[in-house]
N, C-alpha and C. Protein backbone atom coordinates (compact mmCIF):
# COMPACT_ATOMS: atom_id res chain seq x y z
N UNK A 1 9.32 -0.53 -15.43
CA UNK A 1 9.84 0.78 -15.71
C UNK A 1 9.85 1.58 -14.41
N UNK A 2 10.89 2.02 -14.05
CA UNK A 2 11.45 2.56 -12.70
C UNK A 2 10.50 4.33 -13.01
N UNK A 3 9.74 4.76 -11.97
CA UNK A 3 9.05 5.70 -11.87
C UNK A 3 10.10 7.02 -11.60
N UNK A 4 9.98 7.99 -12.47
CA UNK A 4 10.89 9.24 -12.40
C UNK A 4 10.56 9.97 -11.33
N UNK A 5 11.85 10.67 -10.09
CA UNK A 5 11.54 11.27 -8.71
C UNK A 5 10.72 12.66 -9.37
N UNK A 6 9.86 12.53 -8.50
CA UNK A 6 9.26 14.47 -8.34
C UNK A 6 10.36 15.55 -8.70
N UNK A 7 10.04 16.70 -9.51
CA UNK A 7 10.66 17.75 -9.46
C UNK A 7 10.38 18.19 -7.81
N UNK A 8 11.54 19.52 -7.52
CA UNK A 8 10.45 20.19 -6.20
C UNK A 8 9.28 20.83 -6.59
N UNK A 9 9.47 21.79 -8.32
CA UNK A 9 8.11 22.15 -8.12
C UNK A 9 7.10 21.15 -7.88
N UNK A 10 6.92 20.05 -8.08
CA UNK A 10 5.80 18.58 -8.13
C UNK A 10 5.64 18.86 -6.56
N UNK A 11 7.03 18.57 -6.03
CA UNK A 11 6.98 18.36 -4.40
C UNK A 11 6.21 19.30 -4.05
N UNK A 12 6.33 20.73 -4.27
CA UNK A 12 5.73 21.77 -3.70
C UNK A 12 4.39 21.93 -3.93
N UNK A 13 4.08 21.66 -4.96
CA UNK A 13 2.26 21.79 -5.40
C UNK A 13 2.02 20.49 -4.65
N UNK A 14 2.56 19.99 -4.17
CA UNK A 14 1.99 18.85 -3.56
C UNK A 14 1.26 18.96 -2.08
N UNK A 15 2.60 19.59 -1.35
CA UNK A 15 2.04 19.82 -0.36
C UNK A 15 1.30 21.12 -0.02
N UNK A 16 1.24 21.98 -1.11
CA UNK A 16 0.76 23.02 -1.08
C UNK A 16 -1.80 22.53 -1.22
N UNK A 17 -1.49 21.33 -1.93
CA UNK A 17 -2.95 20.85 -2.21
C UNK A 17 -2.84 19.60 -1.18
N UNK A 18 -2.05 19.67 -0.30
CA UNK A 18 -2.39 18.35 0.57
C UNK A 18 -3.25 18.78 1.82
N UNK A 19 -3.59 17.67 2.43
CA UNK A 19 -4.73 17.89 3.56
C UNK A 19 -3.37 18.15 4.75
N UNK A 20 -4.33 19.17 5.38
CA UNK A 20 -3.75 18.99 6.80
C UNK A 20 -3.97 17.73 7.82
N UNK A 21 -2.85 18.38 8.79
CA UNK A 21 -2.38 17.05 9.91
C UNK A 21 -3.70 16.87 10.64
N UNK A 22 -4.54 15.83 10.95
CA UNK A 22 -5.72 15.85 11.18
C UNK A 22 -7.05 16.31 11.17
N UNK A 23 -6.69 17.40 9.82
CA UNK A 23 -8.47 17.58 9.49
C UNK A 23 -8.63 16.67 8.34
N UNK A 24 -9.96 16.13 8.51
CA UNK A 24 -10.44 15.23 7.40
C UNK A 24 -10.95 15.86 6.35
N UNK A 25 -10.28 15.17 5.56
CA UNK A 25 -10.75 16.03 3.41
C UNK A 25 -12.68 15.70 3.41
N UNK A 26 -13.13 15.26 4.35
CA UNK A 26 -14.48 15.01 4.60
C UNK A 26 -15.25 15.17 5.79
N UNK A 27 -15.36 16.43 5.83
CA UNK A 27 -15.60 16.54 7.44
C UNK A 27 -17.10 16.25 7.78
N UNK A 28 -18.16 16.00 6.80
CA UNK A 28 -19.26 15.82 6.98
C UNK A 28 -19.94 14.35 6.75
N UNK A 29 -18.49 13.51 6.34
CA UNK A 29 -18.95 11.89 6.13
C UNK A 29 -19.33 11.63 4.63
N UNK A 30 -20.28 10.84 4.47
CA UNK A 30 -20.37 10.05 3.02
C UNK A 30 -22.17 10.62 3.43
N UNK A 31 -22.81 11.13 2.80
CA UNK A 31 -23.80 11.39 2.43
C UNK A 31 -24.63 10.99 2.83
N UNK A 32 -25.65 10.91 3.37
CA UNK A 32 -27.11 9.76 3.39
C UNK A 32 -27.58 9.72 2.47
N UNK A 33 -28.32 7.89 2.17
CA UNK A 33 -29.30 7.34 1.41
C UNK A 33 -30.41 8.16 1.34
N UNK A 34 -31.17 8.41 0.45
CA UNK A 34 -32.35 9.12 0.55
C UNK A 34 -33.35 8.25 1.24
N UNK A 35 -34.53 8.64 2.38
CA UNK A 35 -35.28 8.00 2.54
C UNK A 35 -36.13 6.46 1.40
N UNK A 36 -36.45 8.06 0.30
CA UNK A 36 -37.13 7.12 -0.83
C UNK A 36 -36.38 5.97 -1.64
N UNK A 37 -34.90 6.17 -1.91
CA UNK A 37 -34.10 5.38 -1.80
C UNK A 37 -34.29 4.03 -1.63
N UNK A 38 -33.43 3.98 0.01
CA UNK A 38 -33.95 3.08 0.72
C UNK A 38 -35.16 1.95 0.85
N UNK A 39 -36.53 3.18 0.83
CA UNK A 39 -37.56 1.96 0.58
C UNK A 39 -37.87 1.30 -0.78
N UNK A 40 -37.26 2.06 -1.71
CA UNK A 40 -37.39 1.54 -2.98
C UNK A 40 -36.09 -0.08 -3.05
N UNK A 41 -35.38 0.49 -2.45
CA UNK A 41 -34.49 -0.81 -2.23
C UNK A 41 -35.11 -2.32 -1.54
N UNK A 42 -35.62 -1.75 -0.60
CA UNK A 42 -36.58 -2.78 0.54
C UNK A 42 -37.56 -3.05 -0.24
N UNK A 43 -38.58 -2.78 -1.14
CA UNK A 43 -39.45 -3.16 -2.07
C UNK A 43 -38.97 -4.26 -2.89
N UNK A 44 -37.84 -3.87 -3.65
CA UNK A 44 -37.45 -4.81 -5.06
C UNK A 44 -36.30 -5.28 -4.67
N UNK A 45 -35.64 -5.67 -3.08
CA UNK A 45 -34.83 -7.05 -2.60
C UNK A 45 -35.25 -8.03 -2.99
N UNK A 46 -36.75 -8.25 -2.27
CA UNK A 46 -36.73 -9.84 -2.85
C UNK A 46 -37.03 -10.48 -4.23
N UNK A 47 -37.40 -9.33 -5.10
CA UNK A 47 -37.31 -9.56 -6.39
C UNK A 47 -35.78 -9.40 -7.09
N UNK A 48 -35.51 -8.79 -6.53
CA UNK A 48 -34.14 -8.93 -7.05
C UNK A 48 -33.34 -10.43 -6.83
N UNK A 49 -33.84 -10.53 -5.75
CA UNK A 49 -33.13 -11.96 -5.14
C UNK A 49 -33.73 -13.08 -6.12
N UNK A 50 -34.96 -13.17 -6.05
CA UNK A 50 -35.65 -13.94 -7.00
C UNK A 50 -35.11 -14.54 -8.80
N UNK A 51 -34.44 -13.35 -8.96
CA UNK A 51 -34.16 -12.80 -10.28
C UNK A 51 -32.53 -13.38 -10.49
N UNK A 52 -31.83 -13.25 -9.24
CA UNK A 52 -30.50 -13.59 -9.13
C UNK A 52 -30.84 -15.24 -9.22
N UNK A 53 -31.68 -15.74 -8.28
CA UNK A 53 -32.03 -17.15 -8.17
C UNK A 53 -32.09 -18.03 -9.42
N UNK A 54 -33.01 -17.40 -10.09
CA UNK A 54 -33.56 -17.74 -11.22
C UNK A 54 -32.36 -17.73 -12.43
N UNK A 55 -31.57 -16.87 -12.97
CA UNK A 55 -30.29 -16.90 -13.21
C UNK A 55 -29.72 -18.04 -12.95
N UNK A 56 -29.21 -18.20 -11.52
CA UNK A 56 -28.15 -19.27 -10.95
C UNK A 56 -28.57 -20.27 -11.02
N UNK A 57 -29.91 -20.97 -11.65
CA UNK A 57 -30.52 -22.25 -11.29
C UNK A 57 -30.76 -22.54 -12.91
N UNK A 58 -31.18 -21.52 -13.77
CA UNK A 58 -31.55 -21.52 -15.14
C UNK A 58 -30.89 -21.12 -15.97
N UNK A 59 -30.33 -20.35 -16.00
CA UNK A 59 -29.43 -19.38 -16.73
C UNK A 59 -28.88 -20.26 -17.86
N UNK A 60 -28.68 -19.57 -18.88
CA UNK A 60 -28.50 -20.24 -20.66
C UNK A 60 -27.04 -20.22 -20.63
N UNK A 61 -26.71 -19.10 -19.69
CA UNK A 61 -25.27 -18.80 -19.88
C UNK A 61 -24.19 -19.32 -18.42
N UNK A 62 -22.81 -19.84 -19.25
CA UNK A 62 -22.50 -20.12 -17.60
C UNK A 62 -22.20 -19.29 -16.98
N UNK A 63 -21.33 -18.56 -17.68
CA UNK A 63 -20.79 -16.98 -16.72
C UNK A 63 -21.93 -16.56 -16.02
N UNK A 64 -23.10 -15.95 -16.64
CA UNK A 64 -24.35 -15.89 -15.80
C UNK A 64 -24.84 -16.52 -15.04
N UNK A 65 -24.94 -17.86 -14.81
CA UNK A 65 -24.99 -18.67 -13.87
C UNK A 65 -23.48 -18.30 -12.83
N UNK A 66 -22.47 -18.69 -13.19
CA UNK A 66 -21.59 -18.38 -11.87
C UNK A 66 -21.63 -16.48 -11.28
N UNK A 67 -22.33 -15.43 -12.17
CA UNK A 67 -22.11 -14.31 -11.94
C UNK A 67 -23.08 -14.26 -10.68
N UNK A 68 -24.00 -14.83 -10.93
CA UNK A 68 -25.24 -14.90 -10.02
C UNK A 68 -25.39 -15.83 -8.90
N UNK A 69 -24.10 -16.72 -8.96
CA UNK A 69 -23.75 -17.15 -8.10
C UNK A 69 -22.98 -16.53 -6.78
N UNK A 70 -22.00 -16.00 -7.35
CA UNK A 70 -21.25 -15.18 -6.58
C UNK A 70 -22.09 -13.59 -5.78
N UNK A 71 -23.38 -13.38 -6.82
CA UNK A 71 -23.51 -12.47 -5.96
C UNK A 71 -24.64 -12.25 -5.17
N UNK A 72 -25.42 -13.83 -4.95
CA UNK A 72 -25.87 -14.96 -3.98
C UNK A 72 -25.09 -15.45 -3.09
N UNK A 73 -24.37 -15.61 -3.19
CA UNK A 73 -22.93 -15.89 -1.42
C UNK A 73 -22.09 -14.97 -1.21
N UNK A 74 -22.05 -13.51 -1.85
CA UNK A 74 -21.55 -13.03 -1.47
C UNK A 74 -22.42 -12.19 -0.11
N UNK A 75 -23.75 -12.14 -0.17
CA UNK A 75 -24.48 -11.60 1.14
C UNK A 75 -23.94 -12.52 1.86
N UNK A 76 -23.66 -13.68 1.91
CA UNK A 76 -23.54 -14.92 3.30
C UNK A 76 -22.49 -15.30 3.49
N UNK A 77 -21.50 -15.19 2.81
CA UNK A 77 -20.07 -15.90 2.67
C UNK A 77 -18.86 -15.06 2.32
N UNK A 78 -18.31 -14.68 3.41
CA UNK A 78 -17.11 -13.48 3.10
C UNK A 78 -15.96 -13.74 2.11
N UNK A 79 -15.36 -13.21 1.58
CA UNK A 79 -14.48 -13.53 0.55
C UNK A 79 -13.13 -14.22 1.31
N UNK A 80 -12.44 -15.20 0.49
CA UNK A 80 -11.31 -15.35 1.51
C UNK A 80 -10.56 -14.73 1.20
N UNK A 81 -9.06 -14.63 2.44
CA UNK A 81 -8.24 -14.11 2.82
C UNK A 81 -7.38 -14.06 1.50
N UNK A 82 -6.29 -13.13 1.44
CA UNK A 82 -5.71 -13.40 0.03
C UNK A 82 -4.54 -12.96 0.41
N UNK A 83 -3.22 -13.62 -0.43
CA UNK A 83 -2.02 -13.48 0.44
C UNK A 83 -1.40 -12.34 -0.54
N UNK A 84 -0.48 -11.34 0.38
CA UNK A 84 -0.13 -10.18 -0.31
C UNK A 84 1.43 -10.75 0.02
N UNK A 85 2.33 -10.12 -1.19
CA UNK A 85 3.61 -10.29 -0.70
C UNK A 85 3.99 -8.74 -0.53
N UNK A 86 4.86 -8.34 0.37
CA UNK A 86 5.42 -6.76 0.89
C UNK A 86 6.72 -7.16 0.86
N UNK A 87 7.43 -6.28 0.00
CA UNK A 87 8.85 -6.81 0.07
C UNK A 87 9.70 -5.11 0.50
N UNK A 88 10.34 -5.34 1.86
CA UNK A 88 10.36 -4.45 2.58
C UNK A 88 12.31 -4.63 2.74
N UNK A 89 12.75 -3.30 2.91
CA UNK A 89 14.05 -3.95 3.67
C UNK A 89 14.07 -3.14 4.65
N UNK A 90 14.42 -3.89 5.93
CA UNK A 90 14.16 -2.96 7.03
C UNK A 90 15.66 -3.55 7.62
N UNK A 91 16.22 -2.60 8.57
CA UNK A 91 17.40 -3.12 9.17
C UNK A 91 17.41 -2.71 10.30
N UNK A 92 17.39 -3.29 11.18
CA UNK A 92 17.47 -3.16 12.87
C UNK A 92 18.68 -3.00 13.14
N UNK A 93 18.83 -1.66 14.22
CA UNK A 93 19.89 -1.54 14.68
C UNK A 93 20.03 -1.32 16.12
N UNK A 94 20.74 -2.09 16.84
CA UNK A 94 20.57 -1.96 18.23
C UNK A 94 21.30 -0.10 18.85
N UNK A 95 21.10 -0.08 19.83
CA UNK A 95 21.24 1.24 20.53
C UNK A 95 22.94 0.94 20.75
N UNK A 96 23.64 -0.17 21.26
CA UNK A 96 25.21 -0.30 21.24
C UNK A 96 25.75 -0.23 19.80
N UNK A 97 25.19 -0.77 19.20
CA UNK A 97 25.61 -0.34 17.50
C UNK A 97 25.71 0.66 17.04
N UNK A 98 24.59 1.60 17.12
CA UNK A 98 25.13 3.36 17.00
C UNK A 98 25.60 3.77 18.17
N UNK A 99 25.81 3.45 18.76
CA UNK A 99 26.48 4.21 20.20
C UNK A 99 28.29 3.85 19.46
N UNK A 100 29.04 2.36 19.54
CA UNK A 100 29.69 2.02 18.80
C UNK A 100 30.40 2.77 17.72
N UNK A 101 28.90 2.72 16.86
CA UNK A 101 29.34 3.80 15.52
C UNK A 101 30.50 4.89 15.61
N UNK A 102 29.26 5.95 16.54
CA UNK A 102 29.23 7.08 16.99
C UNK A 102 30.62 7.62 17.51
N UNK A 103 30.70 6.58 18.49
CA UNK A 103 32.38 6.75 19.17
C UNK A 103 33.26 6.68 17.98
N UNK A 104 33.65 5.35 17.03
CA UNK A 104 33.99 5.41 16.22
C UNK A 104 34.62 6.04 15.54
N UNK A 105 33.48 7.14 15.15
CA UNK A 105 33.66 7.91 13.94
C UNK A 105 34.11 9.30 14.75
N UNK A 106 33.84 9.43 16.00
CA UNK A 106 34.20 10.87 16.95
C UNK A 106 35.71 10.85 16.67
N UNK A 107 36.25 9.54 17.23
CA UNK A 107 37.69 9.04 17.49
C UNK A 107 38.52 9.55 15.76
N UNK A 108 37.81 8.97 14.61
CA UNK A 108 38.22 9.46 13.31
C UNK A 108 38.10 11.16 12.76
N UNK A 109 37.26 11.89 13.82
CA UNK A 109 36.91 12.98 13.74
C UNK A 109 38.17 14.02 14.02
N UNK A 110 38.60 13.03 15.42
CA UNK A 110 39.44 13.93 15.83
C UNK A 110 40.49 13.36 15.92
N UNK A 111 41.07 12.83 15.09
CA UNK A 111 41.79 12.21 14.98
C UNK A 111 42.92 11.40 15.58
N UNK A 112 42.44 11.06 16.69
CA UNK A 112 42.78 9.61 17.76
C UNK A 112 43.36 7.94 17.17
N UNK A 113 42.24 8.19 15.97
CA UNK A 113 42.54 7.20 14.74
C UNK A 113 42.93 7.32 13.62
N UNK A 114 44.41 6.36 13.08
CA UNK A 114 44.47 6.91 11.96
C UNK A 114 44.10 5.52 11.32
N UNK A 115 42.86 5.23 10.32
CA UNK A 115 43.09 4.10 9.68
C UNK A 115 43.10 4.57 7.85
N UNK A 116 44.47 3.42 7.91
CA UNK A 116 45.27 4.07 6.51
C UNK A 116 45.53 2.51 5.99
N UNK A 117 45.37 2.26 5.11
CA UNK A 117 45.74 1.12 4.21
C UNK A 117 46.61 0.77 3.38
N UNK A 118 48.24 0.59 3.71
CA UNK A 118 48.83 1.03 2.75
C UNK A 118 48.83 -0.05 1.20
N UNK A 119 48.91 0.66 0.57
CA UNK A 119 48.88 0.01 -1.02
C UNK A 119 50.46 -0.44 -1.31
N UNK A 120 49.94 -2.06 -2.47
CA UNK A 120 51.31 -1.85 -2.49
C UNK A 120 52.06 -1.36 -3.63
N UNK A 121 53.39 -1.24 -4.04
CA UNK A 121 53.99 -0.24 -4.77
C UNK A 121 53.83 -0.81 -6.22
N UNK A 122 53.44 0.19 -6.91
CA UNK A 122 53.31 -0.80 -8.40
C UNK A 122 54.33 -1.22 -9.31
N UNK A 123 53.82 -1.83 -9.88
CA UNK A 123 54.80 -2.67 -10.59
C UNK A 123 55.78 -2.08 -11.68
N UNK A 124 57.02 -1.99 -12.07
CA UNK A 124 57.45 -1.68 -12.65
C UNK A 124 57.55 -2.05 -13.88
N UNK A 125 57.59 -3.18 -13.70
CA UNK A 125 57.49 -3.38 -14.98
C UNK A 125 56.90 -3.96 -16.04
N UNK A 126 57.17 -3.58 -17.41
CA UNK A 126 56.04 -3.45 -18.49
C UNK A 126 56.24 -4.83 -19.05
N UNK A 127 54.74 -5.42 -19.56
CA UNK A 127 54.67 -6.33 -19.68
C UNK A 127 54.45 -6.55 -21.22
């Protein structure tokens, strides 16, 4: 289903709530971890790890077994690459090509050129 264009009002509230040309919608970054946080994290890693282990080696379930798999290699083993398709149309045009154009259409401007096609005469008769 082909997406319907913006009204201008759309257009206009748009850029009326858009960020400006190089200030960041975040000028102070992403927050810090709380200290306590943190060490609470560093405490219950290796139980956590333990716990993932135990899962991936025992686990009743398979999904649970592969869930706990994946998120056991995912600390060590980067995800692979994944292929995107971009379907683009782009058309290159050299600088003699609009230069070309340009003349072209000056010459039709002012009329230097006449290009006329003549048609031919129709047919008379009825069929």
């Amino acid at each position: 289903m082909a997406k319907k264009p913006l009204t201008e009002r759309q257009l206009a509230n748009l850029r009326k709530h858009a960020f400006s040309k190089g200030i960041s919608g975040n000028p102070k970054g992403r927050p810090p971890i709380a200290d306590e946080l943190k060490t609470a994290i560093a405490y219950l890693s290796p139980s956590a790890l333990l716990t993932v282990e135990d899962i991936m080696l025992n686990g009743k379930n398979e999904m649970a077994r592969l869930k706990a798999a994946e998120i056991f290699l995912s600390t060590t083993v980067p995800k692979a690459a994944q292929k995107v398709d971009i379907d683009v149309d782009v058309q290159i045009t050299h600088t003699a090509d609009l230069l070309a154009k340009a003349a072209k259409a000056r010459e039709l401007i002012e009329g230097n050129v006449i290009e006329a096609e003549l048609l031919p005469p129709p047919d008379q008769k009825k069929h």
